[in-house]
N, C-alpha and C. Protein backbone atom coordinates (compact mmCIF):
# COMPACT_ATOMS: atom_id res chain seq x y z
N UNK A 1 0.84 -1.19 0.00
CA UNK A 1 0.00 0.00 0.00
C UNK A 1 0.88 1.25 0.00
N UNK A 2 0.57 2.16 -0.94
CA UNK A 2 1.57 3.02 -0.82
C UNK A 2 0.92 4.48 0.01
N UNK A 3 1.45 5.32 0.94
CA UNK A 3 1.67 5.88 1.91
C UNK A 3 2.25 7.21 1.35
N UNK A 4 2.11 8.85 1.53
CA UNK A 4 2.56 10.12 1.71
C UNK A 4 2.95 10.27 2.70
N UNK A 5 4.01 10.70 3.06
CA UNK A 5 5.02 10.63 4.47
C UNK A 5 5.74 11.91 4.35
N UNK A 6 6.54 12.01 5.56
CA UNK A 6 7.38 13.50 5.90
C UNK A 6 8.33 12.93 6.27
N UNK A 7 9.53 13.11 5.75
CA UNK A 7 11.24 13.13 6.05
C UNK A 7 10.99 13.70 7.32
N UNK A 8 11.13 12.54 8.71
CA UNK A 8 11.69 13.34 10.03
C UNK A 8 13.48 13.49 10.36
N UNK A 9 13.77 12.47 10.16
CA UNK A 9 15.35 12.74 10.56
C UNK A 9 16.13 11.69 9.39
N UNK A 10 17.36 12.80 8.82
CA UNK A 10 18.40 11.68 8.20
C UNK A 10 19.30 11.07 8.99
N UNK A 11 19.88 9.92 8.46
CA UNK A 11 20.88 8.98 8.87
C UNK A 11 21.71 8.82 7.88
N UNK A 12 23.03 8.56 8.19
CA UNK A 12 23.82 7.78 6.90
C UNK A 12 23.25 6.38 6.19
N UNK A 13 22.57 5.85 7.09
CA UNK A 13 21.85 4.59 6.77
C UNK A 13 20.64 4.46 6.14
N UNK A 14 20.16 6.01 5.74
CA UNK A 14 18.64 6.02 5.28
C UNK A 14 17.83 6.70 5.87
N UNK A 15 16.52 7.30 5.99
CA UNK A 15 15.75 8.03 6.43
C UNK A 15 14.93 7.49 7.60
N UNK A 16 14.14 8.41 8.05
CA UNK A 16 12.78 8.02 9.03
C UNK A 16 11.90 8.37 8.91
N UNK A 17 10.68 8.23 8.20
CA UNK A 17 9.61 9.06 7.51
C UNK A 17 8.37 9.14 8.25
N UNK A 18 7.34 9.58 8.96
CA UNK A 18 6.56 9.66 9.34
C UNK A 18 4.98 9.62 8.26
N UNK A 19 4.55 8.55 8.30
CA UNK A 19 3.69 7.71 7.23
C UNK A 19 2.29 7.29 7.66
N UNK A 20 2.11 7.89 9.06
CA UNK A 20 0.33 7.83 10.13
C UNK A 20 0.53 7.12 11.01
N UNK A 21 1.56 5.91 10.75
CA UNK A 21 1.30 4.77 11.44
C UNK A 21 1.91 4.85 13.23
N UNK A 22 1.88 4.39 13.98
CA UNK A 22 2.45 4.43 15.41
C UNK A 22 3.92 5.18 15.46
N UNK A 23 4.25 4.60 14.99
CA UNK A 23 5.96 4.87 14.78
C UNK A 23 6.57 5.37 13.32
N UNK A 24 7.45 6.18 13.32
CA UNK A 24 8.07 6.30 11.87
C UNK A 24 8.59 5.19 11.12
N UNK A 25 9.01 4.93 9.80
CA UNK A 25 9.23 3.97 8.59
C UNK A 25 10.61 4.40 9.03
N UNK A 26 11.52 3.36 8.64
CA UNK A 26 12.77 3.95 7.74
C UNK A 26 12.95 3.25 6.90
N UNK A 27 13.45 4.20 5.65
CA UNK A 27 13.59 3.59 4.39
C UNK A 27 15.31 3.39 4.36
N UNK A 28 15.75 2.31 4.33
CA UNK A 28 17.07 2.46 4.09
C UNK A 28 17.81 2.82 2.60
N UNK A 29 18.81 3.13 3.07
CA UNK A 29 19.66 3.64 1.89
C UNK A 29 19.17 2.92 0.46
N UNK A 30 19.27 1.66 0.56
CA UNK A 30 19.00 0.99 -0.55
C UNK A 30 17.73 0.81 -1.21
N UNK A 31 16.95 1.66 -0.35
CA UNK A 31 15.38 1.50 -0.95
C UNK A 31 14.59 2.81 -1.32
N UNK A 32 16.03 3.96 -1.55
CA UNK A 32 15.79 4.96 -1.73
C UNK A 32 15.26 5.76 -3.54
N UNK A 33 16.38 4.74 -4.19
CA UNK A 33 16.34 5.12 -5.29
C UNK A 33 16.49 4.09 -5.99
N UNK A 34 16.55 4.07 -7.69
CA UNK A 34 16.85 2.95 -8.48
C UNK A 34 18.23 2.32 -8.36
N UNK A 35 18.62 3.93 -8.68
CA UNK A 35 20.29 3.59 -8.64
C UNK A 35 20.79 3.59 -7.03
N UNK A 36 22.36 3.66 -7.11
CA UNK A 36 22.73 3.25 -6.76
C UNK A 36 22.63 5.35 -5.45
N UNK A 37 22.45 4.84 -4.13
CA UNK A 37 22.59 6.04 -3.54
C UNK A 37 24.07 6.24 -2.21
N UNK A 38 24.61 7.14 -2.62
CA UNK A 38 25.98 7.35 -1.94
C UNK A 38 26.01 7.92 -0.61
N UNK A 39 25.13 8.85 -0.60
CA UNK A 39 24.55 10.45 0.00
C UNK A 39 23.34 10.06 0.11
N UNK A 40 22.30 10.02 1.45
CA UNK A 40 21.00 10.06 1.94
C UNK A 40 20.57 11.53 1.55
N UNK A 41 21.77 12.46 1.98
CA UNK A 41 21.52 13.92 1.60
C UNK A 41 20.99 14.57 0.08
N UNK A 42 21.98 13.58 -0.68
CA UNK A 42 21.73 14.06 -2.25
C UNK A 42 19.95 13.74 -3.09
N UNK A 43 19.02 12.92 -2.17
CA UNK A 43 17.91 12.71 -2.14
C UNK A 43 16.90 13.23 -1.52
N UNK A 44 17.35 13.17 -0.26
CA UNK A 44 16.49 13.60 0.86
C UNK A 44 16.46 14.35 2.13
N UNK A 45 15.68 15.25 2.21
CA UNK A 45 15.84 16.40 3.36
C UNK A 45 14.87 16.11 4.42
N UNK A 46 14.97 17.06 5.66
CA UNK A 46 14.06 17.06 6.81
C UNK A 46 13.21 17.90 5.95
N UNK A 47 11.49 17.02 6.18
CA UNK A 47 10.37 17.89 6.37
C UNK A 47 10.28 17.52 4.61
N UNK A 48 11.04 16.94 4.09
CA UNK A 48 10.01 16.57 2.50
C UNK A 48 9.03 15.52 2.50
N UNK A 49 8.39 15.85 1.56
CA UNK A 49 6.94 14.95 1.20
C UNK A 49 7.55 14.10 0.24
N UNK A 50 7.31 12.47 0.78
CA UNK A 50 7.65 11.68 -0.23
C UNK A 50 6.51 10.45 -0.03
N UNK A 51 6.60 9.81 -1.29
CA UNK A 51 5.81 8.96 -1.44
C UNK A 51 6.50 7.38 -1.02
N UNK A 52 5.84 6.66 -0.39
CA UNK A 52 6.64 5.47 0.22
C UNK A 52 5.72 4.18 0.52
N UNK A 53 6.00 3.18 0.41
CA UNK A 53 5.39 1.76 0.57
C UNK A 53 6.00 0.87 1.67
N UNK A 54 4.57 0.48 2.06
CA UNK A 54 5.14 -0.44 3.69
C UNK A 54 6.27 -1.56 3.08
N UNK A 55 6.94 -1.99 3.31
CA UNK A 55 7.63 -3.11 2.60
C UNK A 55 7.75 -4.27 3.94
N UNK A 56 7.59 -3.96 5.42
CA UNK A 56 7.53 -5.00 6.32
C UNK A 56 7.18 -4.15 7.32
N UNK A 57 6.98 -5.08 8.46
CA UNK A 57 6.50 -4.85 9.87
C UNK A 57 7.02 -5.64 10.74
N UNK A 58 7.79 -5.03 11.83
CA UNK A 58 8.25 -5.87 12.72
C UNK A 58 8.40 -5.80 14.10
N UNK A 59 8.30 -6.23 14.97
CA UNK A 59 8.72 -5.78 16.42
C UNK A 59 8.22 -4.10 16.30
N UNK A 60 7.00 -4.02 15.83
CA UNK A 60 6.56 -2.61 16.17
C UNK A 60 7.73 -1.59 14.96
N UNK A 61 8.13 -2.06 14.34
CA UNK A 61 8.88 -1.33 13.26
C UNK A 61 8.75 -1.61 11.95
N UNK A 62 8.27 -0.06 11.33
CA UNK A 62 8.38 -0.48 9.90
C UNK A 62 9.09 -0.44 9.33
N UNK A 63 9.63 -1.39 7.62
CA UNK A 63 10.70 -0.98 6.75
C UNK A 63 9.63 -0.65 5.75
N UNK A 64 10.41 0.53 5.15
CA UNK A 64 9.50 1.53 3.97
C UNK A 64 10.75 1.34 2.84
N UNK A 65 9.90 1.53 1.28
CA UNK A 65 10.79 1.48 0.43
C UNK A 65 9.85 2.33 -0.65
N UNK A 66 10.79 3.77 -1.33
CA UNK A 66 10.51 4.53 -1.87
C UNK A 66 10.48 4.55 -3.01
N UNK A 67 11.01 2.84 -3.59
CA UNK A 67 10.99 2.22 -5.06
C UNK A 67 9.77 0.86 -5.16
N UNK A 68 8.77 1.30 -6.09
CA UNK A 68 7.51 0.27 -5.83
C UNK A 68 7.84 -0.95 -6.49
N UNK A 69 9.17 -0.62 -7.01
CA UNK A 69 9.36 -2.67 -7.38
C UNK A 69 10.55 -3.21 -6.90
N UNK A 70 10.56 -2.86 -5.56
CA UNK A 70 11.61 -2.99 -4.59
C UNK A 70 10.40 -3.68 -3.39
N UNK A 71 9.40 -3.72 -3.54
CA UNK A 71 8.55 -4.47 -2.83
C UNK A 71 8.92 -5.76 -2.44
N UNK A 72 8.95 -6.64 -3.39
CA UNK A 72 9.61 -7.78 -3.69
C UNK A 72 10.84 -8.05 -3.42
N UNK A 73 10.87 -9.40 -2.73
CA UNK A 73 12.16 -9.89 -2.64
C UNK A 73 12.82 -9.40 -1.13
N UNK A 74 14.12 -9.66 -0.92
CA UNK A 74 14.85 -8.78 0.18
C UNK A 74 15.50 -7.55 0.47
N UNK A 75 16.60 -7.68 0.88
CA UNK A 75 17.70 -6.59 1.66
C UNK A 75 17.63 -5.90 0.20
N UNK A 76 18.21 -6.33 -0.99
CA UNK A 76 18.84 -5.92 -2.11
C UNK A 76 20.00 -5.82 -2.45
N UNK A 77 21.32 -6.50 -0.73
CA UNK A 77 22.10 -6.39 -0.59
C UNK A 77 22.85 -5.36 -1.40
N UNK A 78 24.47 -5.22 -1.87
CA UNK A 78 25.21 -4.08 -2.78
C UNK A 78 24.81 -4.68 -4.13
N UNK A 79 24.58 -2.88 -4.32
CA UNK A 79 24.36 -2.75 -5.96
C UNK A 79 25.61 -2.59 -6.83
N UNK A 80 25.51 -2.96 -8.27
CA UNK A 80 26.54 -2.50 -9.34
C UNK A 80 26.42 -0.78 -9.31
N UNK A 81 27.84 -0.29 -9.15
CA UNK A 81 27.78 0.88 -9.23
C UNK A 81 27.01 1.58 -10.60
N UNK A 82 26.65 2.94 -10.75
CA UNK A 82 25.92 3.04 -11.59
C UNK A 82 26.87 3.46 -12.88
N UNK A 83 26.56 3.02 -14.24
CA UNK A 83 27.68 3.00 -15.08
C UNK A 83 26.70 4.32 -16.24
N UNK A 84 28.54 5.18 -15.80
CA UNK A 84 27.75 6.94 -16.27
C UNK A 84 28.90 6.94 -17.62
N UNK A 85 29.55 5.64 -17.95
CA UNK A 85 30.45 5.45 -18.87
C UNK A 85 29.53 6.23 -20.70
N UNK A 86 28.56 5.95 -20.79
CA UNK A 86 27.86 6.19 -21.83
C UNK A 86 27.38 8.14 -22.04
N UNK A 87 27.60 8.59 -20.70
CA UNK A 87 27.11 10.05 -20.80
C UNK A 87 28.40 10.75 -20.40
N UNK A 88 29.71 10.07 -20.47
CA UNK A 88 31.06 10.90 -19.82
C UNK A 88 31.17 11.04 -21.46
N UNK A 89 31.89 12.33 -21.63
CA UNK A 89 32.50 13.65 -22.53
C UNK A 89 31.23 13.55 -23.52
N UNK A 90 29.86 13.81 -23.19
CA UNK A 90 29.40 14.24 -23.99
C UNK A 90 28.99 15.73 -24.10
N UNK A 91 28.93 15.95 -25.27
CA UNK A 91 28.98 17.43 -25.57
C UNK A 91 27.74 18.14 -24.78
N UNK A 92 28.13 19.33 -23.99
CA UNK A 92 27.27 19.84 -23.36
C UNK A 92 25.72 20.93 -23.85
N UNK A 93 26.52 20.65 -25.15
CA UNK A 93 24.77 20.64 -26.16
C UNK A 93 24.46 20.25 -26.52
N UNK A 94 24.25 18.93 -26.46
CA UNK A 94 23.22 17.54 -27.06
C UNK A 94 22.08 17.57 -25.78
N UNK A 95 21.21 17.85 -26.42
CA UNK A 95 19.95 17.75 -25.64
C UNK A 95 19.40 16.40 -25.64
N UNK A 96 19.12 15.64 -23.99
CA UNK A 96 18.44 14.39 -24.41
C UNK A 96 17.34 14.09 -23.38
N UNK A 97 16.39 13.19 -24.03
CA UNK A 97 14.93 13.52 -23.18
C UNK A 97 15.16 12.64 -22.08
N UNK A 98 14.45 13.21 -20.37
CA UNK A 98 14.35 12.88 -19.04
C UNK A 98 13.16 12.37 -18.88
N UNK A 99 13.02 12.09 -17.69
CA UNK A 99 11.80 11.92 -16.71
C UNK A 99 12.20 12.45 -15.56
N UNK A 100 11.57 13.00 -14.88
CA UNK A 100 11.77 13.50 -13.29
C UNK A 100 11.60 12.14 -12.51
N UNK A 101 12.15 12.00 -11.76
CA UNK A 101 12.08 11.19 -10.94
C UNK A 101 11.86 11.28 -9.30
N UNK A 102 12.38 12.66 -9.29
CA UNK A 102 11.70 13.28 -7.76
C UNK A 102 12.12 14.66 -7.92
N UNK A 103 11.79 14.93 -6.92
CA UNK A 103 12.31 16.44 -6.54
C UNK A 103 12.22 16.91 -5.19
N UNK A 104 13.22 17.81 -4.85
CA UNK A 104 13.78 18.44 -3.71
C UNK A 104 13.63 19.54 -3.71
N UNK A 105 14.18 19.98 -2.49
CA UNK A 105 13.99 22.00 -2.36
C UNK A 105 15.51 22.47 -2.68
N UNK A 106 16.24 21.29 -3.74
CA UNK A 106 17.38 21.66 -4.29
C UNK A 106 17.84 21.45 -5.41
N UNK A 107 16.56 20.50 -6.10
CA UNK A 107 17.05 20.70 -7.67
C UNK A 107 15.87 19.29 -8.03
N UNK A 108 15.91 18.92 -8.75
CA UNK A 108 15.29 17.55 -9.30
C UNK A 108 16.36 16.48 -9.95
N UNK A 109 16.03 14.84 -9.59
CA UNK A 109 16.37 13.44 -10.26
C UNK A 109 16.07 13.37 -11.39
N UNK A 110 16.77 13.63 -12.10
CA UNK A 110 15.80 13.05 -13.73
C UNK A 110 16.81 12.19 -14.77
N UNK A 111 15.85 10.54 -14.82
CA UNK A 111 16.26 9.55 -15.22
C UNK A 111 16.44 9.78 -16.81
N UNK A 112 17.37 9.79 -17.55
CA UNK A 112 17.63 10.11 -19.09
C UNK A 112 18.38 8.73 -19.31
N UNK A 113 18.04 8.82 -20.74
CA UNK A 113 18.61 7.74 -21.78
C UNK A 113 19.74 8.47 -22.45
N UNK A 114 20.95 7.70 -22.61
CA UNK A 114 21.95 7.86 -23.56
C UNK A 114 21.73 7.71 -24.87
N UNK A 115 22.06 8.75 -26.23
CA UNK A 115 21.40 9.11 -27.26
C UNK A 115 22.42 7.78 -27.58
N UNK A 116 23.32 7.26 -27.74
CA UNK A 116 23.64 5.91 -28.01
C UNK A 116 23.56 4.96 -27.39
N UNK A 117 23.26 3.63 -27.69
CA UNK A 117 23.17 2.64 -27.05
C UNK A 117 21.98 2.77 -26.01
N UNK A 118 21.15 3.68 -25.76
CA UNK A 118 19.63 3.20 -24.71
C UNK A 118 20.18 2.80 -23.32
N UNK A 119 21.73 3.55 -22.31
CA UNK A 119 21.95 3.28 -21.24
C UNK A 119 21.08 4.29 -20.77
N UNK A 120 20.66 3.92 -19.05
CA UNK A 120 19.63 5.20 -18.52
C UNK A 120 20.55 5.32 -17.51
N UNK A 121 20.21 6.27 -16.93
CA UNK A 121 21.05 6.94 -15.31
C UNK A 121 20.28 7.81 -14.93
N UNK A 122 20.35 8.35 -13.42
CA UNK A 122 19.81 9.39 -13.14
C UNK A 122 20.92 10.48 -12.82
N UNK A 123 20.14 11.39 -12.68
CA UNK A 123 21.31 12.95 -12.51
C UNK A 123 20.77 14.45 -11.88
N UNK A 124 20.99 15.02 -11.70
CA UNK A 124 20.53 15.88 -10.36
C UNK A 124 20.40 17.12 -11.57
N UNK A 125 19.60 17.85 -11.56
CA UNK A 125 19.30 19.12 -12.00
C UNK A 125 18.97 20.33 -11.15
N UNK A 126 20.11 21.00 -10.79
CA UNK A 126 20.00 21.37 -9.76
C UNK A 126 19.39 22.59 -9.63
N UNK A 127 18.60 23.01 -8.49
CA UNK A 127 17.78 24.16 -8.73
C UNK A 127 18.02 25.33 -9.35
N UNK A 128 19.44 25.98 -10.03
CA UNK A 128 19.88 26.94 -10.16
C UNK A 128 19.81 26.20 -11.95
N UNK A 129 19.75 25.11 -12.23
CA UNK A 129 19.81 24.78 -13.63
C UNK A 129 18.33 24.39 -14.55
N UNK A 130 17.16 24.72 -14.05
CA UNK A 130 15.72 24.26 -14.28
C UNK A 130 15.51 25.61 -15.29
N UNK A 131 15.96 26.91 -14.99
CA UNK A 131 15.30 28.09 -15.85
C UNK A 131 16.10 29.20 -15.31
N UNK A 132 15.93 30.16 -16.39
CA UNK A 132 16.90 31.42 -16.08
C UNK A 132 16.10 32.02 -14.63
N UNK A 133 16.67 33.21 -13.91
CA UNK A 133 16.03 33.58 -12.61
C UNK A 133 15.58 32.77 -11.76
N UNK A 134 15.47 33.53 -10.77
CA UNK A 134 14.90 32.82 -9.36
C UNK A 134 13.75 31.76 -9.42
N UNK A 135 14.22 30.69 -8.99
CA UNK A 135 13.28 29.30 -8.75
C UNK A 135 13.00 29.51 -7.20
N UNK A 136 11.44 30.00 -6.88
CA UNK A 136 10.91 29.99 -5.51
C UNK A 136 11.00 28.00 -4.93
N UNK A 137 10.64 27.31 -5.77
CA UNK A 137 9.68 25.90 -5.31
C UNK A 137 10.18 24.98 -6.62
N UNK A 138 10.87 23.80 -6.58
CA UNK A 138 11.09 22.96 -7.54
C UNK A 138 9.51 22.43 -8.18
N UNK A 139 8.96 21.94 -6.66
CA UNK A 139 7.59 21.31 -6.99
C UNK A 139 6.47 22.26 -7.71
N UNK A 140 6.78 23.42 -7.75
CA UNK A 140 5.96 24.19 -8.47
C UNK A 140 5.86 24.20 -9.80
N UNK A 141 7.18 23.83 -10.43
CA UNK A 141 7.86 23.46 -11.79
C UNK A 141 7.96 22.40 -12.57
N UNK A 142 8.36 21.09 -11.77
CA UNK A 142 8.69 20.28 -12.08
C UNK A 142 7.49 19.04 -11.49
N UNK A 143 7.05 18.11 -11.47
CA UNK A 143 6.69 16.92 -11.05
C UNK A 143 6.95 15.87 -11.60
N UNK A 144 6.92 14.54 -10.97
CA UNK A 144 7.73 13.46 -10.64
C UNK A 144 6.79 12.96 -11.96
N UNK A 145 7.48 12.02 -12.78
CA UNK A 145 6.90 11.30 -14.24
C UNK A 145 6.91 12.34 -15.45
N UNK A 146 7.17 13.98 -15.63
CA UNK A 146 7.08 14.74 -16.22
C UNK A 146 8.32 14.61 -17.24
N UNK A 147 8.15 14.60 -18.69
CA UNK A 147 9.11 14.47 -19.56
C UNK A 147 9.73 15.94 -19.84
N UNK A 148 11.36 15.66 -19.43
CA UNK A 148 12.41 17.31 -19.82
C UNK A 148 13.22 17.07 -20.42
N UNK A 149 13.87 18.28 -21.32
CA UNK A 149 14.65 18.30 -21.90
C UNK A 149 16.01 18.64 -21.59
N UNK A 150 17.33 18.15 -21.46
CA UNK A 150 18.00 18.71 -20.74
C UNK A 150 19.41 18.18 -21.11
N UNK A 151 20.39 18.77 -20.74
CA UNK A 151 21.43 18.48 -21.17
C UNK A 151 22.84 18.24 -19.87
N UNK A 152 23.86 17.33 -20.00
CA UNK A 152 24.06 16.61 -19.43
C UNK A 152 26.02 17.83 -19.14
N UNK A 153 25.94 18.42 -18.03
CA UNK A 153 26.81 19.32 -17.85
C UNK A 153 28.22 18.75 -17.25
N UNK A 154 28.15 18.21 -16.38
CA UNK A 154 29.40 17.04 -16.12
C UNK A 154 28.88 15.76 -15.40
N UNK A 155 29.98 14.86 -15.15
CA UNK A 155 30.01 13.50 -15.26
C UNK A 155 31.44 13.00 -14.23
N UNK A 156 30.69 12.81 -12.78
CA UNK A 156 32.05 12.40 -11.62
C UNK A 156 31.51 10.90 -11.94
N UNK A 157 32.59 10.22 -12.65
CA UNK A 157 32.90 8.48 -12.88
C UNK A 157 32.77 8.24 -11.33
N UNK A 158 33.89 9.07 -10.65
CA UNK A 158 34.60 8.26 -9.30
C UNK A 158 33.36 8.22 -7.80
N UNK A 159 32.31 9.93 -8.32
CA UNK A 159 31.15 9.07 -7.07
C UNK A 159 29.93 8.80 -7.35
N UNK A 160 29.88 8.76 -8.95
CA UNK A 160 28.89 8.04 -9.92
C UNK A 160 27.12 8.94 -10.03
N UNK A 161 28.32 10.09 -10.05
CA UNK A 161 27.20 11.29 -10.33
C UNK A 161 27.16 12.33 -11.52
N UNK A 162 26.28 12.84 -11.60
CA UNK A 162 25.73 12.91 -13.26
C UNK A 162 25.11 14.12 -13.00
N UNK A 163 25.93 15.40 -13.30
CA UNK A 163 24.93 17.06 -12.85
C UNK A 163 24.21 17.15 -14.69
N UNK A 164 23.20 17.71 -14.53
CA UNK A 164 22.35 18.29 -16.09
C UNK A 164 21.46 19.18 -15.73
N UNK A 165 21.65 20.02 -17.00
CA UNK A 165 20.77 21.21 -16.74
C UNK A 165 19.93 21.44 -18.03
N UNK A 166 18.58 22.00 -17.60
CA UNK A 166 17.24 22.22 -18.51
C UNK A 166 17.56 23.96 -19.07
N UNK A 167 18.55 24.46 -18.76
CA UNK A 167 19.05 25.61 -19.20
C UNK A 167 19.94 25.69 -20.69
N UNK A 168 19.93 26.36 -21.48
CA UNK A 168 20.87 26.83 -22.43
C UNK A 168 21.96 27.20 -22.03
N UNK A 169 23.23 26.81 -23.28
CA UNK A 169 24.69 27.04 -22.34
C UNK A 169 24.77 28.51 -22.18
């Protein structure tokens, strides 16, 4: 059943979301995102609205998972790092189409395909890169499943992060 919740406190280990129920969820690190997550921070803040699914119950504790086909199955133990090999030195004006995948009060996730070969990744668009001037509210702009256009500004191999911006160079 999936659940609207509030980011109460981060951890290095994953969040604690407050979801109605007796006690807060925590979603751990690994049930945060598709890919692979380094930083609890680079996702998630105190006091955001996120959408989340019971995934167990136990000893009066829930585990929540913020990916709905992460339902299934277990832990998820370690993931393959995420391979940004397909979007490193590409030209920073090739425009290629996104999906939002969430958003923050610091920029938006948005999952893109590599114009060769059909690799996907996600990559942070960060609030200062959505439109020229002042951005009051990401969520005012952007929502989660919304198709953007955007272009892919640099590419850290080493902590498997991917900045792009919906701006002109």
């Amino acid at each position: 059943e999936k659940y609207t919740g509030t980011v109460r406190s981060i951890a290095s280990f994953g969040a604690f979301v407050d979801f109605g129920a007796d006690a807060d969820g925590l979603v751990h690190i690994s049930q945060i995102a598709d890919d692979r997550v380094n930083d609890v921070r680079d996702y998630l803040e105190e006091g955001q609205q996120v959408e989340v699914w019971l995934k167990q119950k136990r000893d009066g504790k829930f585990g929540l998972t913020m990916v709905e086909s992460k339902l299934s199955g277990g832990g998820g133990g370690a993931r393959e790092p995420v391979n940004l090999s397909p979007f490193e030195g590409m030209a920073s004006d090739v425009w290629v189409k996104g999906t939002v995948v969430t958003t923050t009060n610091f920029g938006a996730f948005v999952k893109v395909t590599a114009p060769k070969g059909g690799a996907t990744a996600q990559g942070l668009v960060h609030i200062t890169g959505i439109q020229d001037g002042f951005v009051e509210s990401v969520a005012d702009l952007l929502q989660i499943g919304q198709e953007v256009q955007v272009r892919v500004t640099s590419v850290d191999m080493g902590a498997g992060k991917m900045s792009l911006s919906m701006k002109e160079e």
